[in-house]
C-alpha atoms as a PDB file:
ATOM      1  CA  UNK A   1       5.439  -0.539 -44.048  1.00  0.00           C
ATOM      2  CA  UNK A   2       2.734  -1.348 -42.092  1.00  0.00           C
ATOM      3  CA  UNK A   3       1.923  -1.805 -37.879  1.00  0.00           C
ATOM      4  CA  UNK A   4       1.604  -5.341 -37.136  1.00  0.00           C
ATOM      5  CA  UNK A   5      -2.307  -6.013 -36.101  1.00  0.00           C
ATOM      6  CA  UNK A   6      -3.223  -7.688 -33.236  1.00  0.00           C
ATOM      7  CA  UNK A   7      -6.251 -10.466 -33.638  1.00  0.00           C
ATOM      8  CA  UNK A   8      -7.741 -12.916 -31.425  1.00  0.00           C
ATOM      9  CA  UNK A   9      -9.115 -16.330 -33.651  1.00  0.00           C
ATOM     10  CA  UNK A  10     -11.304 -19.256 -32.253  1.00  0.00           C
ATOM     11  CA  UNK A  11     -10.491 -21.312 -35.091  1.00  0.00           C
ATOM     12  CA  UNK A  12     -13.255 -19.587 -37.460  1.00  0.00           C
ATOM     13  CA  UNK A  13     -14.151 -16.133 -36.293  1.00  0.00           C
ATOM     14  CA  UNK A  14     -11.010 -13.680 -35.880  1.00  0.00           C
ATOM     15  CA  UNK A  15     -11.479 -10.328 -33.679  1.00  0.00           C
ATOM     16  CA  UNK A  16      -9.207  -7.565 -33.294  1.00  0.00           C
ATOM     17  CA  UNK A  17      -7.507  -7.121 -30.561  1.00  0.00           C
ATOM     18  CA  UNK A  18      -7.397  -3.704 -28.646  1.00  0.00           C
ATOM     19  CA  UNK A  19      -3.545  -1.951 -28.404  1.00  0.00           C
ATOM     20  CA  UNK A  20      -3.338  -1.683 -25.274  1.00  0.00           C
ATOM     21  CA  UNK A  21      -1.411  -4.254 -23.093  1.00  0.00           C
ATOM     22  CA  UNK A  22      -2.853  -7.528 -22.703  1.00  0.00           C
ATOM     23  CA  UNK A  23      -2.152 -10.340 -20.190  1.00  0.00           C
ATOM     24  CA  UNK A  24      -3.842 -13.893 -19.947  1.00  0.00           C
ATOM     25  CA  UNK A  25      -3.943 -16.176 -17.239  1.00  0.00           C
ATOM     26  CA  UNK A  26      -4.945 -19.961 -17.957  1.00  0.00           C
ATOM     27  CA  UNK A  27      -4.997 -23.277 -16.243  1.00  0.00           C
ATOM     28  CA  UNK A  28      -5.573 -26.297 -17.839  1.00  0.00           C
ATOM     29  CA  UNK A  29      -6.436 -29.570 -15.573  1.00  0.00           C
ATOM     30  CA  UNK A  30      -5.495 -32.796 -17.627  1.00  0.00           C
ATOM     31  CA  UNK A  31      -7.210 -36.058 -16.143  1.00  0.00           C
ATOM     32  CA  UNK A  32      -5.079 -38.913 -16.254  1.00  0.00           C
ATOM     33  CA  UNK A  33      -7.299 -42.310 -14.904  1.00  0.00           C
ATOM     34  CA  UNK A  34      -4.884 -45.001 -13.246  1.00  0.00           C
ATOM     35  CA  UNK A  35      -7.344 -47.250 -14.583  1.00  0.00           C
ATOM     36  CA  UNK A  36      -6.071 -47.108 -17.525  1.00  0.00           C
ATOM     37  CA  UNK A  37      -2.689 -48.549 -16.596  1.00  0.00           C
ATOM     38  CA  UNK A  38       0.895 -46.583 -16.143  1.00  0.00           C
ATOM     39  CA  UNK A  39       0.892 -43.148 -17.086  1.00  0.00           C
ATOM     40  CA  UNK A  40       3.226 -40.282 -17.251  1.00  0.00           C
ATOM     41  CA  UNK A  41       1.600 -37.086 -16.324  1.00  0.00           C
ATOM     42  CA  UNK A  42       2.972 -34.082 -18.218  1.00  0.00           C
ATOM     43  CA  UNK A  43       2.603 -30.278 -16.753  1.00  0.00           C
ATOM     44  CA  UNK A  44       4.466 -28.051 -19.054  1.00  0.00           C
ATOM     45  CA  UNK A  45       3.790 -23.690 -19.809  1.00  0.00           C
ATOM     46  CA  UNK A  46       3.411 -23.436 -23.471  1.00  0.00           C
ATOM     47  CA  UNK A  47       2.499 -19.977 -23.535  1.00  0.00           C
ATOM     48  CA  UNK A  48       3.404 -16.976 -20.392  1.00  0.00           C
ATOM     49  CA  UNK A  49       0.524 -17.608 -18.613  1.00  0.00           C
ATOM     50  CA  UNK A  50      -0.615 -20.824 -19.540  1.00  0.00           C
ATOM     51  CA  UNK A  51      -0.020 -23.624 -17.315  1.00  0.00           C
ATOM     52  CA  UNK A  52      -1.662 -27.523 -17.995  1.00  0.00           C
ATOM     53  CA  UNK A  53      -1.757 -29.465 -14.800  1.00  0.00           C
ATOM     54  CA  UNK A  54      -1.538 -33.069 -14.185  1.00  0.00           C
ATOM     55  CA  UNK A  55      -5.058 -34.641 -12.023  1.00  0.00           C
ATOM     56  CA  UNK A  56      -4.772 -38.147 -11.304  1.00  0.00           C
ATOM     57  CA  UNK A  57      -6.785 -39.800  -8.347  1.00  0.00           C
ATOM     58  CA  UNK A  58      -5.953 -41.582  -5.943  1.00  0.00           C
ATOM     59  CA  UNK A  59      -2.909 -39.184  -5.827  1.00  0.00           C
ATOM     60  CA  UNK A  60      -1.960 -35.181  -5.560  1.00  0.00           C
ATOM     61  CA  UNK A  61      -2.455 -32.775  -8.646  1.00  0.00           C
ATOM     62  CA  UNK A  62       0.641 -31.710  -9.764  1.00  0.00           C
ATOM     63  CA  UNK A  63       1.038 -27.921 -10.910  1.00  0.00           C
ATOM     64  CA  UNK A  64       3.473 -25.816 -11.916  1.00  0.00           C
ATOM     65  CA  UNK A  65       3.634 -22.222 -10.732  1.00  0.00           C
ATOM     66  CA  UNK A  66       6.058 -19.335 -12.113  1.00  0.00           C
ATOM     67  CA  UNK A  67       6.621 -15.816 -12.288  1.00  0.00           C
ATOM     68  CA  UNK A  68       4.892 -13.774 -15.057  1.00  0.00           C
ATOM     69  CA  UNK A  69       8.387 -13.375 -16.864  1.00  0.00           C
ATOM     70  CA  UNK A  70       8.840 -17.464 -16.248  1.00  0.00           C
ATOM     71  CA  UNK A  71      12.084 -17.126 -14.907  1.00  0.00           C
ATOM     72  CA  UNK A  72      11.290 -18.616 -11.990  1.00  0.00           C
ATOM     73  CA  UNK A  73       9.115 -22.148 -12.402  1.00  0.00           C
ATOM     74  CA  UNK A  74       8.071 -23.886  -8.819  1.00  0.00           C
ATOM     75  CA  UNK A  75       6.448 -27.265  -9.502  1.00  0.00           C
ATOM     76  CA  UNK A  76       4.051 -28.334  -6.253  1.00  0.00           C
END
């Protein structure tokens, strides 16, 4: 019977979240280190908004990049 509430949680301390509309924006750089031998770099969206990018050096950092309603997805 009742509204759904909106919180934001850390892990141990919750907060609650304001009702008006709310957008995040996140990037994530994962390191991978050739030193350590073959890799396979993973970039993936697990949230709208949320992108984790694959760093590796000597080499280019690949990212992903799509629209706010992710149905477009670029990967650079």
């Amino acid at each position: 019977m009742n509204a759904t509430r909106l919180i934001m949680m850390d892990g141990v301390t919750t907060m609650p979240m304001p009702v008006e509309y709310m957008f995040q924006l996140s990037e994530i750089h994962r390191y991978y280190d050739p030193q350590k031998g073959q890799h396979n770099a993973v970039i993936s969206n697990p949230a709208p908004g949320v992108f984790i990018n694959a760093v590796s050096r000597p080499g280019p950092t690949l990212t992903m990049i799509a629209s706010p309603d992710s149905r477009l997805v670029l990967l650079c």
